[in-house]
Protein backbone atom coordinates (compact mmCIF):
# COMPACT_ATOMS: atom_id res chain seq x y z
CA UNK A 1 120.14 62.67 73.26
CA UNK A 2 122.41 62.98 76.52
CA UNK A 3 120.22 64.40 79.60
CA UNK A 4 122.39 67.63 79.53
CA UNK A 5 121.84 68.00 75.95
CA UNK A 6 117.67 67.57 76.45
CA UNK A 7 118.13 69.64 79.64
CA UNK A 8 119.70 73.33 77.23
CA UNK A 9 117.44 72.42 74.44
CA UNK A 10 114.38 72.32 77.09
CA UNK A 11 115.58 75.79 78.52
CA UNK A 12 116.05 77.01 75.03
CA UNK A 13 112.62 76.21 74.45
CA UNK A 14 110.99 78.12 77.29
CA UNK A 15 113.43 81.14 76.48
CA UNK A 16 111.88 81.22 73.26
CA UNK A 17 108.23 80.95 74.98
CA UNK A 18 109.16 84.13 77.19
CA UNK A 19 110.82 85.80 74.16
CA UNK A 20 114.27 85.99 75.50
CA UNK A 21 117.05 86.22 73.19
CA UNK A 22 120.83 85.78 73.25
CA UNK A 23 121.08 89.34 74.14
CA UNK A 24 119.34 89.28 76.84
CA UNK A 25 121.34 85.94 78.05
CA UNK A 26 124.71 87.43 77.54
CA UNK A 27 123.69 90.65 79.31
CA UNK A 28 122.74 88.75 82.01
CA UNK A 29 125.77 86.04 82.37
CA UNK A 30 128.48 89.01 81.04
CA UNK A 31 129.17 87.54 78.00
CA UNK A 32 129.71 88.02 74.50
CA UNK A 33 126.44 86.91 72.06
CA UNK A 34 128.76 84.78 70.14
CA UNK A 35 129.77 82.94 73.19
CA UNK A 36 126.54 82.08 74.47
CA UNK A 37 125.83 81.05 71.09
CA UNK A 38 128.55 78.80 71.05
CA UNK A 39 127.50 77.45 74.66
CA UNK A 40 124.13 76.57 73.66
CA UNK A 41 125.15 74.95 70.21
CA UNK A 42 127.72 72.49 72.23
CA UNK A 43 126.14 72.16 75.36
CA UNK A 44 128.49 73.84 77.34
CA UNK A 45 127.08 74.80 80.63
CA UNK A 46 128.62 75.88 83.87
CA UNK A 47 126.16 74.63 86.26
CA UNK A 48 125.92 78.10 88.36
CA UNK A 49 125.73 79.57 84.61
CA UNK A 50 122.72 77.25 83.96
CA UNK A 51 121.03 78.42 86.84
CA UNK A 52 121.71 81.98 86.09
CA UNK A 53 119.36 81.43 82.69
CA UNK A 54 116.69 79.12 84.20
CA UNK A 55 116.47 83.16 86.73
CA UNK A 56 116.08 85.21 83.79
CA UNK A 57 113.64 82.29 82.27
CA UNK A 58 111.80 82.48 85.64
CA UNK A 59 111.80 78.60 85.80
CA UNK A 60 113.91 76.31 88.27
CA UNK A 61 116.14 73.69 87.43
CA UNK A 62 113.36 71.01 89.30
CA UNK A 63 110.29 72.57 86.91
CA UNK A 64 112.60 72.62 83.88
CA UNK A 65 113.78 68.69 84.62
CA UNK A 66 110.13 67.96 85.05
CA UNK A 67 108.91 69.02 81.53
CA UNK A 68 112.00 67.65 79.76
CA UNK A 69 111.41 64.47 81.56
CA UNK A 70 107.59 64.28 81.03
CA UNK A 71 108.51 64.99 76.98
CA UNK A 72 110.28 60.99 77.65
CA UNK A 73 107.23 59.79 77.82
CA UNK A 74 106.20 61.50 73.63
CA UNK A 75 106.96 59.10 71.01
CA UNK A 76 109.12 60.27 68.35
CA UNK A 77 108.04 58.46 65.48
CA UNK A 78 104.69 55.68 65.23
CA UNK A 79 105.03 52.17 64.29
CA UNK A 80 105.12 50.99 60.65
CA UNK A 81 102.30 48.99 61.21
CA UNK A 82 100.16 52.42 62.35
CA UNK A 83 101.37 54.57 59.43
CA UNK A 84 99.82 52.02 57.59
CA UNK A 85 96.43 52.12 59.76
CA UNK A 86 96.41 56.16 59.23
CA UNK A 87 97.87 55.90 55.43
CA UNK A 88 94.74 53.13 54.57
CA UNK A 89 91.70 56.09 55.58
CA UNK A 90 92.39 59.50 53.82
CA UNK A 91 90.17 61.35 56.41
CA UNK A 92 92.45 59.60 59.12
CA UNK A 93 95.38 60.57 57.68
CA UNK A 94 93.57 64.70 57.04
CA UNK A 95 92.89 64.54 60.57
CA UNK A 96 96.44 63.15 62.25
CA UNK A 97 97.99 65.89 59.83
CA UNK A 98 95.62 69.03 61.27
CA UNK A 99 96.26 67.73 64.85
CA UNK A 100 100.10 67.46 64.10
CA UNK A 101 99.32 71.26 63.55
CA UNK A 102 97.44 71.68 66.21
CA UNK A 103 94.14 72.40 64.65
CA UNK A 104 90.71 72.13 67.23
CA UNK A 105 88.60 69.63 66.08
CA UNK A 106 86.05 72.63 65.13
CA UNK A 107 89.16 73.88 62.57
CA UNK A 108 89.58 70.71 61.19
CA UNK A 109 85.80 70.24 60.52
CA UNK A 110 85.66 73.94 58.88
CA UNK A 111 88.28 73.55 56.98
CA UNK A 112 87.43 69.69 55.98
CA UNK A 113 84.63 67.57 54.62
CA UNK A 114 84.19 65.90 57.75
CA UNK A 115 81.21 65.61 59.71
CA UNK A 116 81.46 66.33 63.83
CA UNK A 117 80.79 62.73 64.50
CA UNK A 118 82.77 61.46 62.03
CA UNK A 119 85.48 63.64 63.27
CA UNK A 120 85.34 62.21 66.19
CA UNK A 121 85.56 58.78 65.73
CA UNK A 122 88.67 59.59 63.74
CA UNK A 123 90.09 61.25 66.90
CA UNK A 124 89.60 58.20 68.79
CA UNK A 125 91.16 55.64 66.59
CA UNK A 126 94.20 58.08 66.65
CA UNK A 127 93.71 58.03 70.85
CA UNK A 128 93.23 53.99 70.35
CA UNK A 129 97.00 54.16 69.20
CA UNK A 130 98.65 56.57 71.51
CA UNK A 131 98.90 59.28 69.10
CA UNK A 132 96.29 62.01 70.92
CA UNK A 133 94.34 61.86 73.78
CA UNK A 134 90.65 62.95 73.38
CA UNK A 135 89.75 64.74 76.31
CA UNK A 136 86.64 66.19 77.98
CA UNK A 137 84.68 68.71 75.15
CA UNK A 138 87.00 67.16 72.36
CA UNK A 139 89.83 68.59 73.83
CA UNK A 140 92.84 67.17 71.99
CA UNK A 141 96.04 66.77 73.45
CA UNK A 142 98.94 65.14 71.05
CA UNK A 143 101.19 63.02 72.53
CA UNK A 144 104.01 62.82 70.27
CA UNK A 145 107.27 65.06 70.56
CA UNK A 146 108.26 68.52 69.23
CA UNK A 147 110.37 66.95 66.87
CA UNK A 148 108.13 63.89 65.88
CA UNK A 149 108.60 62.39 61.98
CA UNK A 150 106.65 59.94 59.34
CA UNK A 151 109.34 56.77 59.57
CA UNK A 152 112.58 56.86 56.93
CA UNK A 153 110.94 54.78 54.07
CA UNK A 154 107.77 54.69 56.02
CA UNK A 155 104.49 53.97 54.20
CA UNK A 156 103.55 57.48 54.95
CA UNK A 157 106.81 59.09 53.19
CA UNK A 158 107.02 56.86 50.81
CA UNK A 159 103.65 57.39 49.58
CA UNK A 160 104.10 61.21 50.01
CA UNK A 161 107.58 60.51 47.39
CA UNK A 162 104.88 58.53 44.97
CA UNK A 163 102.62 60.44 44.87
CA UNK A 164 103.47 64.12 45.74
CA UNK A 165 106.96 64.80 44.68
CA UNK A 166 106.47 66.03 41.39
CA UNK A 167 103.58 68.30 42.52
CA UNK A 168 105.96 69.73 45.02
CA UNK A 169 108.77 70.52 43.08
CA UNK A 170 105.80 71.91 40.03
CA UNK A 171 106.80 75.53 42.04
CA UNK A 172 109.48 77.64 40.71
CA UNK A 173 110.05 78.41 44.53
CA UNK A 174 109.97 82.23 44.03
CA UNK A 175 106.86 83.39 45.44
CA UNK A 176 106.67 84.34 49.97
CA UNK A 177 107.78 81.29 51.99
CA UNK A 178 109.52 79.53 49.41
CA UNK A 179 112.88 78.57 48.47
CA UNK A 180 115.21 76.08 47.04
CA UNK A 181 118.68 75.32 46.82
CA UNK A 182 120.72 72.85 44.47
CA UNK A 183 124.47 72.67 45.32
CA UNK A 184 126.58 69.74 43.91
CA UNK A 185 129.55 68.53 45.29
CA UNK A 186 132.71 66.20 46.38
CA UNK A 187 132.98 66.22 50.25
CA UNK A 188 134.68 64.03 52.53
CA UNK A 189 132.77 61.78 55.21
CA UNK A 190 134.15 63.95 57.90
CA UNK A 191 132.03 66.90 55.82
CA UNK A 192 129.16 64.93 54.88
CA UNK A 193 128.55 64.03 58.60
CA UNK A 194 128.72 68.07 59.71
CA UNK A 195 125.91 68.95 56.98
CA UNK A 196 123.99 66.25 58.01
CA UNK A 197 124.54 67.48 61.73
CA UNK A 198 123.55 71.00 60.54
CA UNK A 199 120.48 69.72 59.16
CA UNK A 200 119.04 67.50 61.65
CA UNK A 201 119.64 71.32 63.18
CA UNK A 202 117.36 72.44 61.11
CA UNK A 203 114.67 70.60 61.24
CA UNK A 204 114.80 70.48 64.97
CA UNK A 205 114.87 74.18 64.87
CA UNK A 206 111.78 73.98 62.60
CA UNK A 207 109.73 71.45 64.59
CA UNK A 208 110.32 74.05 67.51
CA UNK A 209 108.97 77.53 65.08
CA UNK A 210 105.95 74.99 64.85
CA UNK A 211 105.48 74.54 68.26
CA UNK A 212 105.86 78.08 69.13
CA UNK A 213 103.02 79.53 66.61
CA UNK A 214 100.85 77.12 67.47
CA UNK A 215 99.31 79.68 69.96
CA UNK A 216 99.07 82.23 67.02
CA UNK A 217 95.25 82.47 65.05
CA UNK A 218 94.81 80.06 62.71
CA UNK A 219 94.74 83.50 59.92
CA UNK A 220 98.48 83.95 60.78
CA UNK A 221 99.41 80.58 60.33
CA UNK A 222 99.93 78.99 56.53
CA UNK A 223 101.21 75.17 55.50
CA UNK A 224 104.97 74.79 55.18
CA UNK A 225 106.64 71.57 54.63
CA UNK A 226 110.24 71.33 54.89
CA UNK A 227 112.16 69.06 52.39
CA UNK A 228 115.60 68.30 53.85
CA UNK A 229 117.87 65.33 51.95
CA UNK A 230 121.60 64.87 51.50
CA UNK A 231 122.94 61.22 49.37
CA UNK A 232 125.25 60.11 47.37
CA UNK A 233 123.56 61.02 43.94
CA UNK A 234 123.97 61.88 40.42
CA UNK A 235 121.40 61.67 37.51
CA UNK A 236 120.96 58.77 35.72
CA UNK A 237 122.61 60.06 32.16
CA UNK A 238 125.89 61.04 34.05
CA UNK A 239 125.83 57.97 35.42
CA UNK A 240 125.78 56.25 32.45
CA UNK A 241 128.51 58.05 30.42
CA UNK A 242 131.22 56.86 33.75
CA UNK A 243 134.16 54.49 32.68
């Protein structure tokens, strides 16, 4: 990601945190919604225009370069070797999971068969391995990125497609919070690449949803995993019936 792109997607972040919306931007730099839209989708800052949002976000341009640039220093993804390490302990893997969802380690030990000790010594093989830090009175902080991800054909995902894709898709996706979508399909490259844009879109805009109810009570907050896939793909019978 270019700095200016990490630089709007930071300030998009904290305008979300202050609940700021595109309204309120385009009020405030003249313009239409759709255009400020359209700026923050491509990037397209004036710099005096930047500033003018970082005002109304009550945060300056050095405070706002600081947290972008501190987020460097998050990993994005572990090591294949480590998703191994968590994958080979269930109660490891429980654990990294609540924490990725920012559960205390009194949540995780309400929710979980896990003992406070036991808890703990989880926490600290995840700390061992740059995951968390386990601060004073079990304080956890993660340090991983908003928009952190189990490894493409990871241990962890592909034991998650082993083992828990068929209970997944058991749901006829009609009850609250669920959905699904099948859409087949000849597209160009040129096509394939924008809806593979869009989604990456998506799940970025997910990872930051996360992020932003993590300060809700744990009541208000349920499980959600989002499934997002685009290939080259058509079922097996088809396949064989092609000249």
């Amino acid at each position: 990601m270019s700095e200016t792109a990490a630089m709007v997607r930071g300030l998009k972040r904290v305008l979300k945190a202050r609940r700021i919306n595109y309204a309120q931007v385009a009020e405030t730099l003249e313009l239409s919604e759709a255009t400020v839209k359209r700026m923050f989708s491509k990037n397209d800052f004036s710099l005096e225009r930047f500033e003018q949002v970082c005002q109304l976000a009550d945060i300056s341009l050095g405070d706002l370069a600081r947290e972008v640039d501190s987020e460097k220093n998050y990993i994005s993804q572990l090591t294949e070797e480590q998703e191994r390490l968590i994958l080979g302990d269930t109660k490891l893997f429980i654990v990294a999971v609540c924490v990725l969802n920012h559960l205390t380690l009194e949540q995780i030990i309400s929710i979980y068969n896990i003992s406070e000790s036991e808890c703990i010594r989880l926490l600290l093989e995840l700390d061992r391995i740059r995951f968390l830090q386990l601060l004073p009175n079990n304080r956890i902080k993660l340090l991983v990125s908003r928009t952190f991800s189990w490894r493409t054909n990871g241990p962890i995902l592909q034991y998650v497609k082993a083992t828990g894709a068929e209970d997944y898709f058991r749901s006829l996706f009609d009850g609250p919070g669920e959905h699904v979508t099948l859409i087949n399909a000849l597209l160009s490259p040129t096509s394939s690449a924008q809806i593979i844009n869009r989604l990456k879109r998506v799940g970025r805009d997910f990872a930051e949803m996360h992020d932003d109810d993590k300060h809700l009570p744990l009541g208000e907050r349920r499980p959600a995993s989002l499934l997002l896939a685009i290939r080259p793909w058509e079922p097996e019978a088809f396949k064989k019936l092609r000249r």
